[in-house]
C-alpha atoms as a PDB file:
ATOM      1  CA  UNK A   1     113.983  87.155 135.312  1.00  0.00           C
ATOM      2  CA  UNK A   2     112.798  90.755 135.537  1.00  0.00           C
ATOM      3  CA  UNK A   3     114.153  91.275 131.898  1.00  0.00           C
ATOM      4  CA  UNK A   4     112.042  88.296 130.410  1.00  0.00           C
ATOM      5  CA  UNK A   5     109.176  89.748 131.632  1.00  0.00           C
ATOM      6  CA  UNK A   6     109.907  92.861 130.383  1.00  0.00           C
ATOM      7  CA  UNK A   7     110.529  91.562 126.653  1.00  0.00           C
ATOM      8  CA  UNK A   8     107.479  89.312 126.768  1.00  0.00           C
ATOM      9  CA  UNK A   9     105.275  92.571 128.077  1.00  0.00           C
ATOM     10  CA  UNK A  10     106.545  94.719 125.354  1.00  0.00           C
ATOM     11  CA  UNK A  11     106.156  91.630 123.091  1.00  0.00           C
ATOM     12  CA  UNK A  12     102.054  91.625 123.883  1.00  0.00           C
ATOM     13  CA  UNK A  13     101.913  95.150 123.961  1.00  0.00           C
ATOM     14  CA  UNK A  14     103.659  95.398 120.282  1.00  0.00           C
ATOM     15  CA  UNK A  15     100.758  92.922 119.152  1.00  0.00           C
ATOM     16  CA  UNK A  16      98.273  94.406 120.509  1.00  0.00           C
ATOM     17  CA  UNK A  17      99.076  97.717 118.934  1.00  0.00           C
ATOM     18  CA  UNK A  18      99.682  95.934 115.593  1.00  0.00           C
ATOM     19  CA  UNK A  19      95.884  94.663 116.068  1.00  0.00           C
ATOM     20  CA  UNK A  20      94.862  98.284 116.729  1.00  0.00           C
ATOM     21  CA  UNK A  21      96.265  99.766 114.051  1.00  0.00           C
ATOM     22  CA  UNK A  22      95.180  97.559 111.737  1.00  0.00           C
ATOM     23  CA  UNK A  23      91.619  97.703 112.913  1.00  0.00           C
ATOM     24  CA  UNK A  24      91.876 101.515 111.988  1.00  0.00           C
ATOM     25  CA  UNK A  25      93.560 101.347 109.044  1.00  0.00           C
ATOM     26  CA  UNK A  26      90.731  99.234 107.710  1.00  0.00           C
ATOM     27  CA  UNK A  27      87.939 101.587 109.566  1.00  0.00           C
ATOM     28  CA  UNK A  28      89.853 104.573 108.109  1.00  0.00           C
ATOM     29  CA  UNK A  29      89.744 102.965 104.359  1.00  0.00           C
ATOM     30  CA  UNK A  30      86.181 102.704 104.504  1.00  0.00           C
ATOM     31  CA  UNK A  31      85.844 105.975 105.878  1.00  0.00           C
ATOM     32  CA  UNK A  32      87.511 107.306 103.215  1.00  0.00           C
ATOM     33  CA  UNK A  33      86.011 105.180 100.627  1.00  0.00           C
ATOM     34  CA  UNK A  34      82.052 106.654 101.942  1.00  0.00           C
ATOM     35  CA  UNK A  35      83.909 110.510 101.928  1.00  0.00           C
ATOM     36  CA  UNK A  36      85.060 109.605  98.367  1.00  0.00           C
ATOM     37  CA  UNK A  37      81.931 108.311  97.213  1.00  0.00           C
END
């Protein structure tokens, strides 16, 4: 019980990071399109 909780936690918390990251990969491009501009 305690470990299916676990793997769905880490589950949501691996998305969530994946939404993150993504978000500031694509903040980060256009940073670094204006700074290459």
């Amino acid at each position: 019980m305690v470990l299916d909780h676990l793997e769905m936690f880490y589950e949501i918390l691996e998305r969530t990071s994946q939404r993150i990251l993504s978000k500031w990969g694509v903040q980060a491009n256009k940073h670094h399109a204006i700074i290459s501009l």
